[in-house]
N, C-alpha and C. Protein backbone atom coordinates (compact mmCIF):
# COMPACT_ATOMS: atom_id res chain seq x y z
N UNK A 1 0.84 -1.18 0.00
CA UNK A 1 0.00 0.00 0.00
C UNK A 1 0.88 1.25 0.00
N UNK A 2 0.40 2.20 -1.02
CA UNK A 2 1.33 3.33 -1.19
C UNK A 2 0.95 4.28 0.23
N UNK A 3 1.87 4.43 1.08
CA UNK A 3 2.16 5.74 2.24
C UNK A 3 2.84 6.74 1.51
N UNK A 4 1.93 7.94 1.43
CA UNK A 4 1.78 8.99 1.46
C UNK A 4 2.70 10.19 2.31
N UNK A 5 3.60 11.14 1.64
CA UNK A 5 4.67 11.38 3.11
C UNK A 5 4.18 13.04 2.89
N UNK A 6 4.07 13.92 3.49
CA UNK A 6 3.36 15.07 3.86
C UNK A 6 4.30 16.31 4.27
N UNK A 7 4.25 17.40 3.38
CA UNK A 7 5.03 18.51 3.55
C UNK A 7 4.51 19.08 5.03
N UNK A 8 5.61 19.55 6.05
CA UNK A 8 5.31 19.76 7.29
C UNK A 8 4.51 20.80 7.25
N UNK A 9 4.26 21.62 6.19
CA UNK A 9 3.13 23.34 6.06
C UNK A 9 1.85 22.65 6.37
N UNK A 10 1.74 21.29 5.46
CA UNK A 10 0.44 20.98 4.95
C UNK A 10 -0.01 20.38 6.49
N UNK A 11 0.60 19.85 7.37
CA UNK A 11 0.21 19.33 8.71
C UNK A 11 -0.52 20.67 9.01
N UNK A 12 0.67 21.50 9.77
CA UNK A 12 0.33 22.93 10.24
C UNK A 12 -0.99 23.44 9.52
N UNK A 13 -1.34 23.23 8.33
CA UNK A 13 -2.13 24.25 7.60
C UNK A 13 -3.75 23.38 7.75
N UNK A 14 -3.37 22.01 7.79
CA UNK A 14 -4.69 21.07 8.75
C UNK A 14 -4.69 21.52 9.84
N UNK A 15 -4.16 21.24 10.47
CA UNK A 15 -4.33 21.53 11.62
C UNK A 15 -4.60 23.25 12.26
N UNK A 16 -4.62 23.86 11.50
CA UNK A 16 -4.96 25.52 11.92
C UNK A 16 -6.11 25.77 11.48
N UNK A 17 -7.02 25.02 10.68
CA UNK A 17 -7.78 24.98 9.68
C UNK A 17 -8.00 25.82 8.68
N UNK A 18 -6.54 26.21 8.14
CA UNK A 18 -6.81 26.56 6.77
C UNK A 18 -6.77 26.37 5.50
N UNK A 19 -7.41 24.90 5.13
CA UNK A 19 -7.09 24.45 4.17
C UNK A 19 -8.60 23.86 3.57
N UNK A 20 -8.54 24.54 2.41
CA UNK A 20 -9.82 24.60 1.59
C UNK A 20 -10.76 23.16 1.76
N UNK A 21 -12.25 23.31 1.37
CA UNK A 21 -12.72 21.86 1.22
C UNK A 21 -11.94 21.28 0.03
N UNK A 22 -11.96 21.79 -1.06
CA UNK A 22 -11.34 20.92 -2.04
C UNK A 22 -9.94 19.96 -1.56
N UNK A 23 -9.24 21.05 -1.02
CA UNK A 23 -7.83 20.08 -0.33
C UNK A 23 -8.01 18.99 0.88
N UNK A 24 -9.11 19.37 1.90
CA UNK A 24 -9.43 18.38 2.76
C UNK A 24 -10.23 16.97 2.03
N UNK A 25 -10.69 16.95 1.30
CA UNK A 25 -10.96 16.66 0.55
C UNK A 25 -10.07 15.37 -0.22
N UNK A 26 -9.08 15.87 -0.23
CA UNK A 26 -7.94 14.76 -1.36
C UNK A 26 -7.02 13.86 -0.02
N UNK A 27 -7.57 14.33 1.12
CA UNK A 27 -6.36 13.47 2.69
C UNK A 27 -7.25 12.54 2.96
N UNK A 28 -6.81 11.34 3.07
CA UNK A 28 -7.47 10.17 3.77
C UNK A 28 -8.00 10.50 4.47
N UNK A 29 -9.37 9.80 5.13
CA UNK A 29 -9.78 9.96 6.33
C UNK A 29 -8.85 9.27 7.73
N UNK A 30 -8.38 8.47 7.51
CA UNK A 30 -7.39 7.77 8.33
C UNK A 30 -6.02 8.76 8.29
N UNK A 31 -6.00 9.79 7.64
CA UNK A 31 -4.82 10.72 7.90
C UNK A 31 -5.23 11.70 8.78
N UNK A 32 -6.50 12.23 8.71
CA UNK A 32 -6.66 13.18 9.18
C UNK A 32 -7.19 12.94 10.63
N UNK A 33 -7.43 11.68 10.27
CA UNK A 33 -7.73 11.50 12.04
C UNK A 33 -6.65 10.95 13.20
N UNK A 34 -5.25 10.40 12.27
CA UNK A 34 -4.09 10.47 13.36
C UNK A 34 -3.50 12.41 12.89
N UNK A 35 -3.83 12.77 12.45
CA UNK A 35 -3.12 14.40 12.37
C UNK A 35 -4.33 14.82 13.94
N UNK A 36 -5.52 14.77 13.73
CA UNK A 36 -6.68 14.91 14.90
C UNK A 36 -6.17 14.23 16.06
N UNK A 37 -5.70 13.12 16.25
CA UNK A 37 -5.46 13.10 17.52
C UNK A 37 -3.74 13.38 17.96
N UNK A 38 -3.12 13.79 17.58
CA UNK A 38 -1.58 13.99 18.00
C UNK A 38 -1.45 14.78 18.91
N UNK A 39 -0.84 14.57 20.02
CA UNK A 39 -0.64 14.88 20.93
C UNK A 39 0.89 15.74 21.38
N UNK A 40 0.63 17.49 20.60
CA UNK A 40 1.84 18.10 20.47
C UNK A 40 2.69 17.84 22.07
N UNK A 41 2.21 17.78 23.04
CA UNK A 41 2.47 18.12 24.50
C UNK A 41 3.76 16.69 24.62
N UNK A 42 3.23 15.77 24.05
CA UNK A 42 4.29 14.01 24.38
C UNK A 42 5.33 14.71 23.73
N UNK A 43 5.70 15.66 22.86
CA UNK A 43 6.92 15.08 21.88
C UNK A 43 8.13 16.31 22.95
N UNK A 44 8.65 15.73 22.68
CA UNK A 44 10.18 16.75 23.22
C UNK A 44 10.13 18.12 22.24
N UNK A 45 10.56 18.86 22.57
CA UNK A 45 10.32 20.07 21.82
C UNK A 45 9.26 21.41 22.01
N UNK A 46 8.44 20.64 22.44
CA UNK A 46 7.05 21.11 22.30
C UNK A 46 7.25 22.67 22.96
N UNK A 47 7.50 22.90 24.53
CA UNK A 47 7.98 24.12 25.10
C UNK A 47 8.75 25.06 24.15
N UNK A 48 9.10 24.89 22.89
CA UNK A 48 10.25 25.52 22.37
C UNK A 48 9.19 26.13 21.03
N UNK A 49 8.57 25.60 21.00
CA UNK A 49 6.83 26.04 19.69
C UNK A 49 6.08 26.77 20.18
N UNK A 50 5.89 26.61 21.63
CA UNK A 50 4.53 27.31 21.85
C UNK A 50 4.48 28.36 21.85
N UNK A 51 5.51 29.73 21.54
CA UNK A 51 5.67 30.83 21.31
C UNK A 51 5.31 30.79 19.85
N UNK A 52 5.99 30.31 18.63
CA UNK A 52 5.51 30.47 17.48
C UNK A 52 4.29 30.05 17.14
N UNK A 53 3.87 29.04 17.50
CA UNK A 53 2.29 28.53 17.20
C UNK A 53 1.53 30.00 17.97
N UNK A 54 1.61 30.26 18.65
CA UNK A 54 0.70 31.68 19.43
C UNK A 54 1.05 32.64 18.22
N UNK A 55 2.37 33.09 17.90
CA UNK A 55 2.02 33.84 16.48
C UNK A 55 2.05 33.66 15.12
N UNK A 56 1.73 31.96 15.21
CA UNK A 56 1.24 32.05 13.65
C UNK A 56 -0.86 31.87 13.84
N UNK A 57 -0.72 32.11 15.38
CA UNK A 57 -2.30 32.26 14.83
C UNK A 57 -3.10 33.62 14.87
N UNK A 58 -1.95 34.55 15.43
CA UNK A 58 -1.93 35.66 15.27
C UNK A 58 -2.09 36.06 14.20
N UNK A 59 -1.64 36.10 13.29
CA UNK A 59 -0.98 36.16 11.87
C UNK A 59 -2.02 35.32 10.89
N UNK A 60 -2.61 34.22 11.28
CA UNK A 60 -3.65 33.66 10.70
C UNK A 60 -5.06 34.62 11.08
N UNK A 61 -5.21 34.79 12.24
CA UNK A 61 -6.29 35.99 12.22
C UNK A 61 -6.03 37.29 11.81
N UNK A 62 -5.09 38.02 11.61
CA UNK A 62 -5.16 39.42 10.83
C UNK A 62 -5.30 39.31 9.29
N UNK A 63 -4.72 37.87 8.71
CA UNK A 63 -4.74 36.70 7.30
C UNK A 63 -6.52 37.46 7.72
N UNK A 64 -6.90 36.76 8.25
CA UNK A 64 -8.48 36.02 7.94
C UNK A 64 -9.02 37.74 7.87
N UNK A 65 -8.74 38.51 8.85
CA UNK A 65 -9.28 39.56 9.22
C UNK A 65 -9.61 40.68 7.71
N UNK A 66 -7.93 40.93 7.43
CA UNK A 66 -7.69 41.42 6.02
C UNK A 66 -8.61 41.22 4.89
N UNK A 67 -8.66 39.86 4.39
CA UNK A 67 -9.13 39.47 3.78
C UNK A 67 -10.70 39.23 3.57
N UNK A 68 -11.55 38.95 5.03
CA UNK A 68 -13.15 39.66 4.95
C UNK A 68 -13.19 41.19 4.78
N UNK A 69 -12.26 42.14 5.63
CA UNK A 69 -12.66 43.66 5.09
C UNK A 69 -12.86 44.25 3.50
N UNK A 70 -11.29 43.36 2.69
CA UNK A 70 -11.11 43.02 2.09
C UNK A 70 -12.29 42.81 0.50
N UNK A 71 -13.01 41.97 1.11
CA UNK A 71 -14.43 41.21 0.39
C UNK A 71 -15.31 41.29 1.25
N UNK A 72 -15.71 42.01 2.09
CA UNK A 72 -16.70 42.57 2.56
C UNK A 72 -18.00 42.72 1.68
N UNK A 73 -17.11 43.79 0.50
CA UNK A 73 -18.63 44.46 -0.13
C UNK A 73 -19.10 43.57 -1.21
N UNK A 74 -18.22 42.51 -2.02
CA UNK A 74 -18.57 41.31 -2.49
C UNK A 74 -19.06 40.39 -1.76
N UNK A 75 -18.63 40.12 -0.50
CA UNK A 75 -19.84 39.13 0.11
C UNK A 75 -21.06 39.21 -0.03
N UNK A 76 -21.11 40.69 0.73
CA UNK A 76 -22.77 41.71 1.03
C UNK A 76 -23.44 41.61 0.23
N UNK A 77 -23.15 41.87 -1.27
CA UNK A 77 -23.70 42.17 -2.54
C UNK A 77 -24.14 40.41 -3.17
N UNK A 78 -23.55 39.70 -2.79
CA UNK A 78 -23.40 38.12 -3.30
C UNK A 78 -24.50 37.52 -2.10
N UNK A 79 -24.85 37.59 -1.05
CA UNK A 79 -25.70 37.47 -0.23
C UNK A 79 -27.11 38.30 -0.11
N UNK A 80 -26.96 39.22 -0.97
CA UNK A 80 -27.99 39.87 -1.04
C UNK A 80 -28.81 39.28 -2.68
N UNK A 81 -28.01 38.93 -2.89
CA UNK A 81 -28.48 38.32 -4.69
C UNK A 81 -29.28 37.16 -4.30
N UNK A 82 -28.60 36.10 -3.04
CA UNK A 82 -28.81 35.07 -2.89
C UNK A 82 -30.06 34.83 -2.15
N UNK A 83 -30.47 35.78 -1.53
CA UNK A 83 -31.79 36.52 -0.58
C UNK A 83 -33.12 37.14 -1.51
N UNK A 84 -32.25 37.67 -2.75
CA UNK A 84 -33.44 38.29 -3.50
C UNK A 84 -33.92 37.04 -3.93
């Protein structure tokens, strides 16, 4: 059986949830559910991340933030079409 080996972004980018339906989509279900249960806290290291994981979700919310102000008035207008 072909195993599948996984760019370390694409973990991170499951696991932060930013990764489109289409891409969740193409991961095993049996991948995504040992990525779901991993347990960052067991591995050695872990104390030495938890500063960067705090600002890459920083950085993922001003991402997210930007980008609705962003398309704001295309949402509005696309939701209002969808209402009429």
């Amino acid at each position: 059986m072909y195993k599948r080996n996984y760019h370390p972004l694409v973990i991170l980018l499951y696991v932060s949830g930013m990764l489109d339906a289409k891409q969740l989509c193409k991961l095993p279900k049996t991948t995504k559910h040992n990525w779901n249960q991993f347990k960052h806290e067991n591995y050695y290291g872990n104390d030495w991340t938890t500063d960067y994981i705090a600002q890459f979700e920083a950085i993922k919310d001003v991402f997210s933030s930007k980008f609705f102000s962003r398309n704001k008035k295309r949402i509005s207008k696309h939701a209002w079409r969808i209402s009429a």
